[in-house]
N, C-alpha and C. Protein backbone atom coordinates (compact mmCIF):
# COMPACT_ATOMS: atom_id res chain seq x y z
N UNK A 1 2.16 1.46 -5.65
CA UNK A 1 1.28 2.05 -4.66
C UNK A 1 1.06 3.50 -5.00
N UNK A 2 0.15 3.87 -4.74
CA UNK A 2 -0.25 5.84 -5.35
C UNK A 2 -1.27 5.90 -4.03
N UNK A 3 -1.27 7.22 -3.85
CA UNK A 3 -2.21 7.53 -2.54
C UNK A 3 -3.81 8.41 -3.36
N UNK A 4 -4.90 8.06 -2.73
CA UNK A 4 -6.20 8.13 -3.23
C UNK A 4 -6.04 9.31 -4.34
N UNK A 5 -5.65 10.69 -4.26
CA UNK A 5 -5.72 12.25 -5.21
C UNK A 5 -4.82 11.20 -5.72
N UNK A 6 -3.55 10.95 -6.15
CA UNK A 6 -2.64 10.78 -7.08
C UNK A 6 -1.40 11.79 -7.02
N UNK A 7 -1.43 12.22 -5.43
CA UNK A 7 -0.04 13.47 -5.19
C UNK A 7 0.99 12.93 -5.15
N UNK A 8 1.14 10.86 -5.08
CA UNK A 8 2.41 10.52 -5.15
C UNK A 8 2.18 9.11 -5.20
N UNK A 9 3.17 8.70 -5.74
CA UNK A 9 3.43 7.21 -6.38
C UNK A 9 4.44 6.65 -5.77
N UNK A 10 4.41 5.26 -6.01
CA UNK A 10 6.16 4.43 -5.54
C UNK A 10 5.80 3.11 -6.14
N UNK A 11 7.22 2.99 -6.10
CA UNK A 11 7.12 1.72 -7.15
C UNK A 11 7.30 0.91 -5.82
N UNK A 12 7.05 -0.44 -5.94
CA UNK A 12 7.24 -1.63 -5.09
C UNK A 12 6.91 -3.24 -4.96
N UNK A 13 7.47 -3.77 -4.22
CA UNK A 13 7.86 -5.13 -4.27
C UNK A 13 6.65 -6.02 -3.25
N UNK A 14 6.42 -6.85 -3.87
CA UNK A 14 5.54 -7.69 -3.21
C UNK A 14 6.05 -8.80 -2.15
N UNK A 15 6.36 -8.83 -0.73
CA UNK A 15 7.06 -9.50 -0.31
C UNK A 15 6.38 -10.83 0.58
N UNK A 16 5.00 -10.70 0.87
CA UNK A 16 4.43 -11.37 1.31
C UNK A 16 2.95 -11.20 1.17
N UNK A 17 1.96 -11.96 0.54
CA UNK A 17 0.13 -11.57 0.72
C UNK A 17 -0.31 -12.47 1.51
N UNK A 18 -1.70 -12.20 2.30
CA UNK A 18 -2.44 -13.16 2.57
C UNK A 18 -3.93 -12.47 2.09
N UNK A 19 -4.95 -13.31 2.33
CA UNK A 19 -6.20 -12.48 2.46
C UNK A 19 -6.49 -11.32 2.81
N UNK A 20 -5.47 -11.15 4.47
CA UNK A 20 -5.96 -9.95 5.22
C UNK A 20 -5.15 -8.54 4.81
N UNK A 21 -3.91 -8.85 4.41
CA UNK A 21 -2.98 -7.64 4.30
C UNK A 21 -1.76 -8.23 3.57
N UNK A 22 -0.71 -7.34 3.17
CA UNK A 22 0.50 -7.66 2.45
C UNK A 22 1.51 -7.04 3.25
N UNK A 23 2.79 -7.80 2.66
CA UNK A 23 4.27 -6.95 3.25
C UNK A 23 4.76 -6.04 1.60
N UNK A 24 5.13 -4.92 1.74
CA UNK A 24 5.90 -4.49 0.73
C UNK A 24 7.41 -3.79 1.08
N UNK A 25 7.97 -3.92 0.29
CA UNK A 25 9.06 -3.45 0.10
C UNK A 25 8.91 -2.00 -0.82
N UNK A 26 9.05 -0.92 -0.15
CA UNK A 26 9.35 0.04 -1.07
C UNK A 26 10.14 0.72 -2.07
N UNK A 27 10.53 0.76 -3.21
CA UNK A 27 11.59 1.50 -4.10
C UNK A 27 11.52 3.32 -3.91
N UNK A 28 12.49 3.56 -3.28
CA UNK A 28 12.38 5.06 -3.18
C UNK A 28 12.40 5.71 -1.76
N UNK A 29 12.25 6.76 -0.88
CA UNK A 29 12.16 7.64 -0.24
C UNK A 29 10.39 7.19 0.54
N UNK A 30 10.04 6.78 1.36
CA UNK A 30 8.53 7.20 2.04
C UNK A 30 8.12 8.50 2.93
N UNK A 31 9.70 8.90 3.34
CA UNK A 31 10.10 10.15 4.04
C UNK A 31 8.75 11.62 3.20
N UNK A 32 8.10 11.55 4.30
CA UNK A 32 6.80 12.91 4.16
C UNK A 32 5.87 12.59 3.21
N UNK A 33 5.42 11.23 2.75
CA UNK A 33 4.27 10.39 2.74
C UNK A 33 3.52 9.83 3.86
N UNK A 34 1.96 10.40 4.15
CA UNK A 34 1.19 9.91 4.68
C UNK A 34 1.02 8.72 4.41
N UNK A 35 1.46 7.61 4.68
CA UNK A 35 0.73 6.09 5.03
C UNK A 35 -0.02 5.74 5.88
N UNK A 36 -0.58 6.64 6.41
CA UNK A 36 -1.51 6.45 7.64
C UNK A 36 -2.88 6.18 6.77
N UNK A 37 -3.02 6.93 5.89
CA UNK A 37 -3.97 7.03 4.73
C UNK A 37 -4.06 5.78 3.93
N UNK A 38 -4.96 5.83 3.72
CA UNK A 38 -5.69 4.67 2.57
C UNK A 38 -4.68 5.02 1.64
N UNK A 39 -4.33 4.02 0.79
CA UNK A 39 -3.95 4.25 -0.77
C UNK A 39 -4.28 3.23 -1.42
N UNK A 40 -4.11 3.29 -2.83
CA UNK A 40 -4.19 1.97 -3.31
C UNK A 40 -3.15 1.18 -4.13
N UNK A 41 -3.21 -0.09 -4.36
CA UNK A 41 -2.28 -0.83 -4.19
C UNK A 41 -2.29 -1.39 -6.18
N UNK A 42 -1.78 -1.44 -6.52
CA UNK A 42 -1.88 -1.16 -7.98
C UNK A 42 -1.22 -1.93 -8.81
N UNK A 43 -1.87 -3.41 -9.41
CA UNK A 43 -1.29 -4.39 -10.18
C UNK A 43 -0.65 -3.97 -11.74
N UNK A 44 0.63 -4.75 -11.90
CA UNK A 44 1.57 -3.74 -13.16
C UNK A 44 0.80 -4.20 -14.32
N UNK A 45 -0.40 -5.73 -14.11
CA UNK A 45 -0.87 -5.86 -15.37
C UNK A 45 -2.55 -5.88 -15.32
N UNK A 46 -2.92 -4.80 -15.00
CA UNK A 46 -4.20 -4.61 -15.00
C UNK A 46 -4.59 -3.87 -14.04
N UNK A 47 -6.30 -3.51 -13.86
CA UNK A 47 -7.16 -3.04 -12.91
C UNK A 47 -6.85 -3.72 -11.47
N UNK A 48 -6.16 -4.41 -11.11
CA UNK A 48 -6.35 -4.97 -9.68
C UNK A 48 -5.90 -3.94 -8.75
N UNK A 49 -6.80 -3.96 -7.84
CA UNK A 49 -6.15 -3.07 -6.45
C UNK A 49 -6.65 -3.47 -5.38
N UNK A 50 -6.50 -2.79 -4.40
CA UNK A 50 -7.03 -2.68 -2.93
C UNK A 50 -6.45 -1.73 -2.44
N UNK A 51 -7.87 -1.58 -1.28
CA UNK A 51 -7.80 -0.30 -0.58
C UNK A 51 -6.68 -0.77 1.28
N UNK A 52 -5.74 0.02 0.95
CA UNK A 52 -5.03 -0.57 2.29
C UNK A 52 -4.79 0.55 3.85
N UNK A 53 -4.50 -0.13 4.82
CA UNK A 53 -3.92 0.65 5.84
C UNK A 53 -2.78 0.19 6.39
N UNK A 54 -1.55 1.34 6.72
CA UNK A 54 -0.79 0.90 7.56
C UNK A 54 -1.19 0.63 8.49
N UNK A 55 -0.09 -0.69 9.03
CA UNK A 55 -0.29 -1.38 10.15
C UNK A 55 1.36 -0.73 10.82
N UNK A 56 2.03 -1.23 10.06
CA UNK A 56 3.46 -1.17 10.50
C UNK A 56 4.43 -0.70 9.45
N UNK A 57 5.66 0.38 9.91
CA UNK A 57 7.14 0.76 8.97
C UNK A 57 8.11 0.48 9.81
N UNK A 58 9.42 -0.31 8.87
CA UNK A 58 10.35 -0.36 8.92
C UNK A 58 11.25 -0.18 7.97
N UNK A 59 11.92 0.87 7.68
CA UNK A 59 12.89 1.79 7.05
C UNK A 59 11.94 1.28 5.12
N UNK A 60 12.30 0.59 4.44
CA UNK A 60 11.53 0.36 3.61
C UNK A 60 10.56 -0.63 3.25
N UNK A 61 11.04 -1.02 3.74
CA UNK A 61 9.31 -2.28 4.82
C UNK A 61 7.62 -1.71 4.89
N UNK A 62 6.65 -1.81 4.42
CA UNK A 62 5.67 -1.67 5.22
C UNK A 62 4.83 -2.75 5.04
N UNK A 63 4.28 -2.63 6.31
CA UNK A 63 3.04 -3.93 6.02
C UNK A 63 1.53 -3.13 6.62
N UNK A 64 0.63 -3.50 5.34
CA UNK A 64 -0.94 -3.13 5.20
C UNK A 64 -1.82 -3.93 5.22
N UNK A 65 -2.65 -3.90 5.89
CA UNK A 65 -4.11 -4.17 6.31
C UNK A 65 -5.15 -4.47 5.09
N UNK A 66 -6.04 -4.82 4.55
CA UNK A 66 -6.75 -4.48 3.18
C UNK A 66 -8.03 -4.20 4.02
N UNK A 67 -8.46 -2.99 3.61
CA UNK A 67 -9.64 -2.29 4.31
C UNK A 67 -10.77 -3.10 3.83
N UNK A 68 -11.76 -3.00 4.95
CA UNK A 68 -13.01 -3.83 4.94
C UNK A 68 -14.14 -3.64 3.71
N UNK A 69 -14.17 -4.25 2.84
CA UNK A 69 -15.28 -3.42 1.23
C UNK A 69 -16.28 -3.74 1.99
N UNK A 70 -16.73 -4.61 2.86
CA UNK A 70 -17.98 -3.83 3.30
C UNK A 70 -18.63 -3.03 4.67
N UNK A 71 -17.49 -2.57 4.91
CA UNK A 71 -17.62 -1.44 6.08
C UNK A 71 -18.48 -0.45 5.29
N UNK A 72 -19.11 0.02 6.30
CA UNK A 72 -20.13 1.67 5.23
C UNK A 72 -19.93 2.17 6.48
């Protein structure tokens, strides 16, 4: 996961997908990371991403939303 500028990264675990949103598991500290913010979500073997929102944290838990691609 990396947030839109690229001011910070985290490595992490895929714990659940559906269509609408995912669960992750975080590796590391989220302590004074905005997750409120979009970031994107960043496959280890290629271009894949999505644009996400927190929904919910629990200590290294979060679960995201996948923002609407065709909201304007």
């Amino acid at each position: 996961m990396m947030d839109f500028d690229g001011t910070w990264r985290r490595e992490c675990a895929m714990m659940d997908v559906s269509g609408s949103g995912v669960l992750l598991t975080v590796n590391g500290s989220v302590a004074g990371l905005d997750l409120k913010e979009f970031f994107l979500l960043l496959s280890s073997t290629g271009f894949v991403y999505r644009r996400c929102e927190l929904v919910r944290l629990n200590g290294e838990q979060t679960g995201h939303a996948f923002a609407n691609r065709s909201a304007k």
